[in-house]
PDB file of N, CA and C in Angstrom:
ATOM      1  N   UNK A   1       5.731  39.598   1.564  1.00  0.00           N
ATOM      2  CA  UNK A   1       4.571  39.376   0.754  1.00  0.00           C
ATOM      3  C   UNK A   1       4.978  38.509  -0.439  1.00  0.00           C
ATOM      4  N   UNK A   2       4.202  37.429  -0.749  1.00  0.00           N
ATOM      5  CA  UNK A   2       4.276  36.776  -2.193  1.00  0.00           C
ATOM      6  C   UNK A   2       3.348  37.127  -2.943  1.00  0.00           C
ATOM      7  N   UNK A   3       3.860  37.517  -4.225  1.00  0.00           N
ATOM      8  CA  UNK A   3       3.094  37.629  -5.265  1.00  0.00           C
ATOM      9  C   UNK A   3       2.681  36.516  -6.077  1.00  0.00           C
ATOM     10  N   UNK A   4       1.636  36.830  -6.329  1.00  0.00           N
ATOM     11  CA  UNK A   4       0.621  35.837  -7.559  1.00  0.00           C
ATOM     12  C   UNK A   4       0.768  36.606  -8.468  1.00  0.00           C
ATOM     13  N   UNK A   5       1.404  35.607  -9.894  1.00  0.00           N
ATOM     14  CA  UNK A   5       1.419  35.893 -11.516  1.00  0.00           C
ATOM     15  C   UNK A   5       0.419  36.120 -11.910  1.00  0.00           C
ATOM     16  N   UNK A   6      -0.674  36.747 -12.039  1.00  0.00           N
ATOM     17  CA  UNK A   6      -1.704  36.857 -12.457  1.00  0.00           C
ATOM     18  C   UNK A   6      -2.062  36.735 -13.907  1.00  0.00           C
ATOM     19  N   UNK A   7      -0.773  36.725 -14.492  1.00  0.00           N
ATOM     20  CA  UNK A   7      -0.634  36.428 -16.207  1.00  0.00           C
ATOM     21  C   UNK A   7      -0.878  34.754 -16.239  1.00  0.00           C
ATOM     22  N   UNK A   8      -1.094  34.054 -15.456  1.00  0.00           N
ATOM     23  CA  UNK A   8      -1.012  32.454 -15.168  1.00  0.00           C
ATOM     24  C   UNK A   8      -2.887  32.373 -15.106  1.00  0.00           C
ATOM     25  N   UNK A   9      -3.248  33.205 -14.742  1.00  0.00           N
ATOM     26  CA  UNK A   9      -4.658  32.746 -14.922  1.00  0.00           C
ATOM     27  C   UNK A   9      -5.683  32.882 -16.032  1.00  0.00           C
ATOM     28  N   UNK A  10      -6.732  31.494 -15.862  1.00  0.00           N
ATOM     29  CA  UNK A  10      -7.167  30.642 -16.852  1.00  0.00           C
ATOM     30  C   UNK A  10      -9.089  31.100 -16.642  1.00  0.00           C
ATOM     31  N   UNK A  11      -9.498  31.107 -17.167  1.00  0.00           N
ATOM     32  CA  UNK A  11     -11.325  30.928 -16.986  1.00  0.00           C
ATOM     33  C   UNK A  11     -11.001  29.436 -16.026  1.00  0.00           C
ATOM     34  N   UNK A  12      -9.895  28.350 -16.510  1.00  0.00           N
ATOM     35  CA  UNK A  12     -10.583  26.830 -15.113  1.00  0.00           C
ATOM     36  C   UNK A  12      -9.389  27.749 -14.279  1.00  0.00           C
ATOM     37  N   UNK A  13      -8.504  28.142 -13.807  1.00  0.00           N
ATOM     38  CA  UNK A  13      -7.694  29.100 -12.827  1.00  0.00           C
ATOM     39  C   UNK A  13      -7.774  30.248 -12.417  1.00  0.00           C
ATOM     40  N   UNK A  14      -9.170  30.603 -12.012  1.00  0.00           N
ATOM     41  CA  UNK A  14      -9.341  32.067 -12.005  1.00  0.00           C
ATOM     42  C   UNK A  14      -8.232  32.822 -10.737  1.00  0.00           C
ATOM     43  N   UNK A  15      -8.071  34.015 -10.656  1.00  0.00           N
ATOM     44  CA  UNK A  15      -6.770  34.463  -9.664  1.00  0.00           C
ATOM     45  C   UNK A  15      -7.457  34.020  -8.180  1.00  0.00           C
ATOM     46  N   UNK A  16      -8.822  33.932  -7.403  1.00  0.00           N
ATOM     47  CA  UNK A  16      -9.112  33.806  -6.529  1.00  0.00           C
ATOM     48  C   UNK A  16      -8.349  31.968  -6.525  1.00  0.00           C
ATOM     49  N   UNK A  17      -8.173  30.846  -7.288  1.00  0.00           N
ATOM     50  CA  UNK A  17      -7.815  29.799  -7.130  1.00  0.00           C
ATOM     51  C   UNK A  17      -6.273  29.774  -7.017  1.00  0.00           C
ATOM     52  N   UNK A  18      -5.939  30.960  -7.685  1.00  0.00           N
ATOM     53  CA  UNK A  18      -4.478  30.413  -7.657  1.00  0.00           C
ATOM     54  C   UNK A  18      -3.909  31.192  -6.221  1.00  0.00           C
ATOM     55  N   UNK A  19      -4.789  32.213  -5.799  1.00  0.00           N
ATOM     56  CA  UNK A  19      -3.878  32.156  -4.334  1.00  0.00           C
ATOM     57  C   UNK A  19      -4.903  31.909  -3.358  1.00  0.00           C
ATOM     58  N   UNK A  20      -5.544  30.663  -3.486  1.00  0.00           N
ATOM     59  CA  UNK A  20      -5.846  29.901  -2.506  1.00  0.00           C
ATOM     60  C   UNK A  20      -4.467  28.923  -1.614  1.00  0.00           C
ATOM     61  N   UNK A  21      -4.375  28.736  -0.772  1.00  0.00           N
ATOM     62  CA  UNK A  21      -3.424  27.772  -0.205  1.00  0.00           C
ATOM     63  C   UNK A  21      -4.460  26.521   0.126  1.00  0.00           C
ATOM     64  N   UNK A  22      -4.341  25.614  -0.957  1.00  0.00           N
ATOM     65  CA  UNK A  22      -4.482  24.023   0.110  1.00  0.00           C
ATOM     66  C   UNK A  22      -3.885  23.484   0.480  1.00  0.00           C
ATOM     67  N   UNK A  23      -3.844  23.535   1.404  1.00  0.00           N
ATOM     68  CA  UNK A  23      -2.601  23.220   2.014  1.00  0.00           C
ATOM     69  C   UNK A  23      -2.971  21.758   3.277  1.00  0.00           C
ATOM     70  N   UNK A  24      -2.829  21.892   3.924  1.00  0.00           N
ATOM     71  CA  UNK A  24      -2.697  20.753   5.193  1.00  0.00           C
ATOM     72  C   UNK A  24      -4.075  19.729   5.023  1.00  0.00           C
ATOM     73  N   UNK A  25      -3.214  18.591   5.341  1.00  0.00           N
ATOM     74  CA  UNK A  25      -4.357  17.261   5.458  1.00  0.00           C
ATOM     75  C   UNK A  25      -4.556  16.822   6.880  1.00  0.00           C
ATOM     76  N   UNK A  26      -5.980  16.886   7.352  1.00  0.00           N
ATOM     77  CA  UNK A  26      -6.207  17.011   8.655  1.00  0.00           C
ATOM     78  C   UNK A  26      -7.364  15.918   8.899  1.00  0.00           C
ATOM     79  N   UNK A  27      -7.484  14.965   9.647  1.00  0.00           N
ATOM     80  CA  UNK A  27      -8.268  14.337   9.915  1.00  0.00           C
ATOM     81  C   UNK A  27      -8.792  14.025  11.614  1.00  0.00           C
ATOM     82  N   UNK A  28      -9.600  15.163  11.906  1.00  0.00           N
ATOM     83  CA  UNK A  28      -9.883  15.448  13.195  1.00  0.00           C
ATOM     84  C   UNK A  28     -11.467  14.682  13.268  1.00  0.00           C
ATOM     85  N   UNK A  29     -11.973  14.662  14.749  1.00  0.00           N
ATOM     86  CA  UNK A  29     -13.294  14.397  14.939  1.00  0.00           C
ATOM     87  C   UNK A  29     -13.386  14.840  16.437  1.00  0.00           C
ATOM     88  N   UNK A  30     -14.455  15.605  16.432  1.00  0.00           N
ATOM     89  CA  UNK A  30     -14.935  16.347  16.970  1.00  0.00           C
ATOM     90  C   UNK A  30     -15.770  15.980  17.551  1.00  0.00           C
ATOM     91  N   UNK A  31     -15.328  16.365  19.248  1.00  0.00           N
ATOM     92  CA  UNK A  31     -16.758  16.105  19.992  1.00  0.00           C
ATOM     93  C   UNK A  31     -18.045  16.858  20.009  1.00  0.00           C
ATOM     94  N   UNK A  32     -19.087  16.177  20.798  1.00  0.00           N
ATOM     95  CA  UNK A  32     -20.004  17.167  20.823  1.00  0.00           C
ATOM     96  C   UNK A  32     -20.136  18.432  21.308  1.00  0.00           C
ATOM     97  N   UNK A  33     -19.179  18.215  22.720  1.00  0.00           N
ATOM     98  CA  UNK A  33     -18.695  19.352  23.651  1.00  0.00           C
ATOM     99  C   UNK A  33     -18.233  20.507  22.734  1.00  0.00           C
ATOM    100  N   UNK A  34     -18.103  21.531  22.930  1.00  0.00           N
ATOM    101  CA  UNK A  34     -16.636  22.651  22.534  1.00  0.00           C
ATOM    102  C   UNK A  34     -15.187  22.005  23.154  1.00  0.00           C
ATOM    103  N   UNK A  35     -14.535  22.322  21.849  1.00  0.00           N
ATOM    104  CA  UNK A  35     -13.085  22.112  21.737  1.00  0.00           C
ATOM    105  C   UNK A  35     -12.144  23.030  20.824  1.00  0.00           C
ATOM    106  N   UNK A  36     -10.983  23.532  21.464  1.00  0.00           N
ATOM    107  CA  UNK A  36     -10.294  24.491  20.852  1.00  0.00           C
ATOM    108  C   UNK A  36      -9.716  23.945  19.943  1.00  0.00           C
ATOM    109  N   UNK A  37      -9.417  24.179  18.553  1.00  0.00           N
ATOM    110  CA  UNK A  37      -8.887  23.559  17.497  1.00  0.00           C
ATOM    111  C   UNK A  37      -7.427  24.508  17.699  1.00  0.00           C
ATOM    112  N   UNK A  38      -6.728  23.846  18.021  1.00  0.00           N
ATOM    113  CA  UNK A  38      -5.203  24.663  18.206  1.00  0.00           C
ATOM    114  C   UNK A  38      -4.626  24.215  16.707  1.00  0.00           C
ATOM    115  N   UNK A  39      -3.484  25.835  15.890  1.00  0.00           N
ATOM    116  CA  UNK A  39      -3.311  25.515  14.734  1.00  0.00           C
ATOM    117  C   UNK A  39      -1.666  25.931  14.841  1.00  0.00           C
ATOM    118  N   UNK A  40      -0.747  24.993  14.246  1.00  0.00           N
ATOM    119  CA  UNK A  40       0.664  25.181  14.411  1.00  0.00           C
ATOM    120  C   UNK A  40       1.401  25.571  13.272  1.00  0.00           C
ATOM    121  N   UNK A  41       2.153  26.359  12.815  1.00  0.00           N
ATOM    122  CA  UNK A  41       2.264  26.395  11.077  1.00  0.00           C
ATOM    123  C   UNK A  41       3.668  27.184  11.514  1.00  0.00           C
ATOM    124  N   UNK A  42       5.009  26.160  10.748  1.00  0.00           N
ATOM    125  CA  UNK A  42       6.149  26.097  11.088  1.00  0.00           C
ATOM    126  C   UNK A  42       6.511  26.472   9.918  1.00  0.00           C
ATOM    127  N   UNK A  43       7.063  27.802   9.419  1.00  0.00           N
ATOM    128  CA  UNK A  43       6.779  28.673   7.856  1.00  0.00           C
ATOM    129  C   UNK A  43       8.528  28.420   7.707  1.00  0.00           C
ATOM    130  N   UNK A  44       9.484  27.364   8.350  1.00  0.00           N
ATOM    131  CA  UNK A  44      11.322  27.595   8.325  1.00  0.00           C
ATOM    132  C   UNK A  44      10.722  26.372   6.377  1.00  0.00           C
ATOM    133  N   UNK A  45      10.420  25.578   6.299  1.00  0.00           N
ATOM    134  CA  UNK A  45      10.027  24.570   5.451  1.00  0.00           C
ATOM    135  C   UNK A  45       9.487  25.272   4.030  1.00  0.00           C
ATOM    136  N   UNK A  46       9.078  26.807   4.404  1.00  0.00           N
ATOM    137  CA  UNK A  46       8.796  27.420   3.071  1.00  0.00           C
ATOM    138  C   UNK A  46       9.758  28.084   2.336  1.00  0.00           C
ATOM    139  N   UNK A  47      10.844  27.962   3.038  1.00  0.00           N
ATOM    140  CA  UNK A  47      12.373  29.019   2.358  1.00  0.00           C
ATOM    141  C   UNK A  47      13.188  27.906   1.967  1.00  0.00           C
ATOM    142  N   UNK A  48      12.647  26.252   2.299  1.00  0.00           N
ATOM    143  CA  UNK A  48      13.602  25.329   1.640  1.00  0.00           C
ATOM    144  C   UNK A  48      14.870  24.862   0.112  1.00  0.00           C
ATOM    145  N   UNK A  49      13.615  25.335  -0.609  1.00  0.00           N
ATOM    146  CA  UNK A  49      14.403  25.391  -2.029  1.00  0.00           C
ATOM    147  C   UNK A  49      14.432  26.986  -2.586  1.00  0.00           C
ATOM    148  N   UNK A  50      14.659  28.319  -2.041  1.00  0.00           N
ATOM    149  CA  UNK A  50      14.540  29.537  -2.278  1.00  0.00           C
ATOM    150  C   UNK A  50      15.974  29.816  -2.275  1.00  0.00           C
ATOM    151  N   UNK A  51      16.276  30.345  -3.205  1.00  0.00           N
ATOM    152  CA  UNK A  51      17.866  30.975  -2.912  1.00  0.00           C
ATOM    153  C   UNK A  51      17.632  32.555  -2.889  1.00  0.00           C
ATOM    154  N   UNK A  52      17.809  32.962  -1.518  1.00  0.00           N
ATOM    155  CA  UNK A  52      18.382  34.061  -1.425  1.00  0.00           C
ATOM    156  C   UNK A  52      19.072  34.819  -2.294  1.00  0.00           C
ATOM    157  N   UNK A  53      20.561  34.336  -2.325  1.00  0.00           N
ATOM    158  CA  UNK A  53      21.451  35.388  -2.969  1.00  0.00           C
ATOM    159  C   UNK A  53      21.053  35.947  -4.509  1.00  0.00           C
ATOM    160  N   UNK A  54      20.505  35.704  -5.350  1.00  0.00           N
ATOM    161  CA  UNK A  54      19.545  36.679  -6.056  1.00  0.00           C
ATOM    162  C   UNK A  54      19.175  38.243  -5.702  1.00  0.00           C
ATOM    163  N   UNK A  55      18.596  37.900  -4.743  1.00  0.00           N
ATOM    164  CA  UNK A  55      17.665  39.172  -4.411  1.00  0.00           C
ATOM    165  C   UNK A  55      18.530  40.269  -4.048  1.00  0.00           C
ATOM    166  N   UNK A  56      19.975  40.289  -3.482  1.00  0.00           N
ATOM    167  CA  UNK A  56      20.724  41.265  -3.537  1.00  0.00           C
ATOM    168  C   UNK A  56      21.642  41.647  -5.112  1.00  0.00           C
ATOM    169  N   UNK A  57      20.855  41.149  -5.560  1.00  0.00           N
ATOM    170  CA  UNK A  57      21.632  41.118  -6.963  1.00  0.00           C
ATOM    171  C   UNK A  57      21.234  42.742  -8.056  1.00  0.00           C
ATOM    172  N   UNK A  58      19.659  42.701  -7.523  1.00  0.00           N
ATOM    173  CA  UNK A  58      18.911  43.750  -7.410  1.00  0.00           C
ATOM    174  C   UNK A  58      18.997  44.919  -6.967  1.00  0.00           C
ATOM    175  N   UNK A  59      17.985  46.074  -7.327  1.00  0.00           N
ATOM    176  CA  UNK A  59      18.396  47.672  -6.936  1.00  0.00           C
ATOM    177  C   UNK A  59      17.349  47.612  -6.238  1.00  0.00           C
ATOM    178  N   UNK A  60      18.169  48.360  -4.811  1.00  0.00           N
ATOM    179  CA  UNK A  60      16.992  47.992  -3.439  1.00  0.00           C
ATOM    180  C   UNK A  60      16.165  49.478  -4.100  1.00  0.00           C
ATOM    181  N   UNK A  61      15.241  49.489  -2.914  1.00  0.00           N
ATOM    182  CA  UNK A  61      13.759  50.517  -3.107  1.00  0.00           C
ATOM    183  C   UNK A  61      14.230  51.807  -2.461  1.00  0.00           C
ATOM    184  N   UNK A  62      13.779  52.881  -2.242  1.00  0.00           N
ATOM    185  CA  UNK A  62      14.066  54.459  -1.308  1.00  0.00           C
ATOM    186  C   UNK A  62      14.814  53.372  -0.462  1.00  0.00           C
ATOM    187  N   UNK A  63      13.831  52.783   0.167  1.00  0.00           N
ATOM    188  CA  UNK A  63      14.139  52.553   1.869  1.00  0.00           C
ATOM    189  C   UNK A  63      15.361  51.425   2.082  1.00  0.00           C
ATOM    190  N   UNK A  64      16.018  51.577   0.977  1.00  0.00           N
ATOM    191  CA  UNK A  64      17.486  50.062   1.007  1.00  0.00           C
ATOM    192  C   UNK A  64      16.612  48.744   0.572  1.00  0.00           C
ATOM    193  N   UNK A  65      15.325  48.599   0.792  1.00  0.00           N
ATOM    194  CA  UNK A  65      15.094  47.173   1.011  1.00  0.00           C
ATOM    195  C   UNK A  65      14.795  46.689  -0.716  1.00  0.00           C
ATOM    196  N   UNK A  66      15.499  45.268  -0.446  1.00  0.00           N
ATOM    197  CA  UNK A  66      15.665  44.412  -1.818  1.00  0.00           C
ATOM    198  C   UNK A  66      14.239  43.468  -2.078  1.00  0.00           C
ATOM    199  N   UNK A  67      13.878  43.513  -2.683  1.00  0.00           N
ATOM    200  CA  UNK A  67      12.455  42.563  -2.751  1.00  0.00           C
ATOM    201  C   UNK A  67      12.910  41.647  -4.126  1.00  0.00           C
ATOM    202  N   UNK A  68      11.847  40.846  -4.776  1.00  0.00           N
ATOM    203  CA  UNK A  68      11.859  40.169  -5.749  1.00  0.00           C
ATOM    204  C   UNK A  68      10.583  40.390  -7.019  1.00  0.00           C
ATOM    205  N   UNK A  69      10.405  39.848  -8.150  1.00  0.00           N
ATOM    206  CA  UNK A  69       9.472  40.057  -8.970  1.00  0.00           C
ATOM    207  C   UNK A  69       8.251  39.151  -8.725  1.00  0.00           C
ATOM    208  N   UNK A  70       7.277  39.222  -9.692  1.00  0.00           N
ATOM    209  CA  UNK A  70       6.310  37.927  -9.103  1.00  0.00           C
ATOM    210  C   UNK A  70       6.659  36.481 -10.004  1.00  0.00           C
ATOM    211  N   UNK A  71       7.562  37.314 -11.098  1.00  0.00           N
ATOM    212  CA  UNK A  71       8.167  35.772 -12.211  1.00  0.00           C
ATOM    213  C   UNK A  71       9.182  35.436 -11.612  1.00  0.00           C
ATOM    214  N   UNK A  72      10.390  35.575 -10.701  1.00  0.00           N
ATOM    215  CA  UNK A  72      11.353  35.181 -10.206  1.00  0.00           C
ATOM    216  C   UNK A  72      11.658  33.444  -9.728  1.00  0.00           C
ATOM    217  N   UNK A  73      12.467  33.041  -9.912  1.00  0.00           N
ATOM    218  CA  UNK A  73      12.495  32.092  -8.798  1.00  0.00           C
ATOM    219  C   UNK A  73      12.442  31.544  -7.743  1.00  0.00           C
ATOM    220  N   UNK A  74      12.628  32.879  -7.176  1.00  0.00           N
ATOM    221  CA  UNK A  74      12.427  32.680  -5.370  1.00  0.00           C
ATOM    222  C   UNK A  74      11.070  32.973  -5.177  1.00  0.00           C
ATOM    223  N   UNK A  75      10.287  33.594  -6.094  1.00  0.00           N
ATOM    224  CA  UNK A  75       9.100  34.033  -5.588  1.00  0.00           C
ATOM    225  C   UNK A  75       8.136  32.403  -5.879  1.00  0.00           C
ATOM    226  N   UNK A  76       8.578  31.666  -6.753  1.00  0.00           N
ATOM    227  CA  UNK A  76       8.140  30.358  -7.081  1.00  0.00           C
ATOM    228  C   UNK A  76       8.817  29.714  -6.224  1.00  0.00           C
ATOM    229  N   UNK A  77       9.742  29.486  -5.534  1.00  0.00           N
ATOM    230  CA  UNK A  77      10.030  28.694  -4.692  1.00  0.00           C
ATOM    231  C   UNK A  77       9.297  28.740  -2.909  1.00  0.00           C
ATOM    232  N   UNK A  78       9.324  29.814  -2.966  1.00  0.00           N
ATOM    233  CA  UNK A  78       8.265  30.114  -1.964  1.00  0.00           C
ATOM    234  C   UNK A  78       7.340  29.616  -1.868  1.00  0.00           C
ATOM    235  N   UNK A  79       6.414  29.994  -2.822  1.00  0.00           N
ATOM    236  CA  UNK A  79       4.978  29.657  -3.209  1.00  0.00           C
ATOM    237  C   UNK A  79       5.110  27.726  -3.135  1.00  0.00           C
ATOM    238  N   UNK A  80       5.722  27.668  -3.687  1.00  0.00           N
ATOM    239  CA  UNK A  80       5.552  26.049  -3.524  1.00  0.00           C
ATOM    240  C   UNK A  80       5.881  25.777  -2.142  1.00  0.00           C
ATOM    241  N   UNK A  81       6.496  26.409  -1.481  1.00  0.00           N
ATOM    242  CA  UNK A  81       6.845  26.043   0.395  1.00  0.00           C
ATOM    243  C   UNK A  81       5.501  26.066   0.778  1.00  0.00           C
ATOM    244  N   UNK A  82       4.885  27.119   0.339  1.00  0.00           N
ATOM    245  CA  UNK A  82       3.541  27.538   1.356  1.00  0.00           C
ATOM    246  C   UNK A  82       2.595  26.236   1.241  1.00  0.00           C
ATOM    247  N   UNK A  83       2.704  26.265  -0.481  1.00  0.00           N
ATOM    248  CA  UNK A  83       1.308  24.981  -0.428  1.00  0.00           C
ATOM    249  C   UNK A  83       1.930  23.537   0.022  1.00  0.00           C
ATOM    250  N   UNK A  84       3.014  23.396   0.585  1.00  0.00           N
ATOM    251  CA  UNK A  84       3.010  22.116   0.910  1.00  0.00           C
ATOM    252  C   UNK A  84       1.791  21.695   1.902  1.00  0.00           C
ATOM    253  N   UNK A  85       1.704  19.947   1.859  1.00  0.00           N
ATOM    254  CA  UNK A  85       1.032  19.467   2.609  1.00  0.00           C
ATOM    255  C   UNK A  85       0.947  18.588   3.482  1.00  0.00           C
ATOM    256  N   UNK A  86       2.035  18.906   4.215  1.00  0.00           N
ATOM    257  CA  UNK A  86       2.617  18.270   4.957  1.00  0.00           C
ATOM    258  C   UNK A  86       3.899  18.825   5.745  1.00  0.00           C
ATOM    259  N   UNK A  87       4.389  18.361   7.022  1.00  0.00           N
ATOM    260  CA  UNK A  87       5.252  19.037   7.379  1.00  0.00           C
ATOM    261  C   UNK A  87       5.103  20.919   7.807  1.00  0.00           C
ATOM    262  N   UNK A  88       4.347  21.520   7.457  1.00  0.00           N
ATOM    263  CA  UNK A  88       4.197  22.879   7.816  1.00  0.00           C
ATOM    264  C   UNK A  88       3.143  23.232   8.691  1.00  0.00           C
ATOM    265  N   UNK A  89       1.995  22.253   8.625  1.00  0.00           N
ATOM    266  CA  UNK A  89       0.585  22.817   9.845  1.00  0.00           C
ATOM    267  C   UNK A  89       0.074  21.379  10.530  1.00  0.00           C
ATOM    268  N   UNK A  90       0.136  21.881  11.675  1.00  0.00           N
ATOM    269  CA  UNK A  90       0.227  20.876  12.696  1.00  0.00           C
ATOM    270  C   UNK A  90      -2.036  21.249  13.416  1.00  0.00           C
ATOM    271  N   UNK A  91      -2.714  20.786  13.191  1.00  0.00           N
ATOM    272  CA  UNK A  91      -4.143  20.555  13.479  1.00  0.00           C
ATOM    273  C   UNK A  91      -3.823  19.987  15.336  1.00  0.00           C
ATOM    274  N   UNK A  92      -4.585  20.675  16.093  1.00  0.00           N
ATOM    275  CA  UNK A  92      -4.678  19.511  17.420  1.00  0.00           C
ATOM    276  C   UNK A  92      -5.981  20.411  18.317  1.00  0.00           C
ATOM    277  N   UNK A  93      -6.902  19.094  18.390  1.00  0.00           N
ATOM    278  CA  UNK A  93      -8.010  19.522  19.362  1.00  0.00           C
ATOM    279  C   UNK A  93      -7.530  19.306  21.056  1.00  0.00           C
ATOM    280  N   UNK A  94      -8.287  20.651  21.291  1.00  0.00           N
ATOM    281  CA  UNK A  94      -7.799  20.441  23.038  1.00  0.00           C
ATOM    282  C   UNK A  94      -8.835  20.469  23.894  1.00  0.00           C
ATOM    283  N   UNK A  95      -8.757  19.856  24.455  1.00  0.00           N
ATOM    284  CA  UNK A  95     -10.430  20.105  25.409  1.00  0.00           C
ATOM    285  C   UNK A  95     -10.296  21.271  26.258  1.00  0.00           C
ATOM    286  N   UNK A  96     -11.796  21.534  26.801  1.00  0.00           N
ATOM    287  CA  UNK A  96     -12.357  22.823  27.243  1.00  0.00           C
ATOM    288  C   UNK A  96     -11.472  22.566  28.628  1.00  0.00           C
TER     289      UNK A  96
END
């Protein structure tokens, strides 16, 4: 799960905007027929600039597991993977 800073939001940034993802630029056209809009989303491109070794740096939870904060770095590095726009979601119409 990524967290949203919610201390980051503005009356023009309300929290519903800031975890919106806009993400992918798609320029499809559509027949009249039905067509399956097939959607591809390759999530290796969102751990690009995230450093790991941090997060064991931390006191894991009951269950061992290590998580992160929502101010962290990795949790911002993430977040910027997701909204890329490009490279991560692949759009393709397929016929019936």
């Amino acid at each position: 799960m990524v967290a949203i800073d919610l201390r980051l939001a503005t009356p023009q940034t309300p929290p519903a905007l800031l975890q919106r993802v806009n993400g992918a630029n798609v320029d499809l056209v559509f027949a009249p027929s039905g067509q399956q809009l097939l959607l591809r989303v390759d999530p290796s491109t969102w751990f690009n600039t995230a450093d790991f070794a941090p997060l064991l740096t931390g006191t894991p939870d009951s269950n061992g597991n290590y998580g992160w904060s929502v101010d962290s770095s990795f949790n911002a590095a993430v977040l910027t993977g997701i909204k890329q726009t490009s490279g991560v979601y692949d759009f393709q119409l397929l016929a019936n």
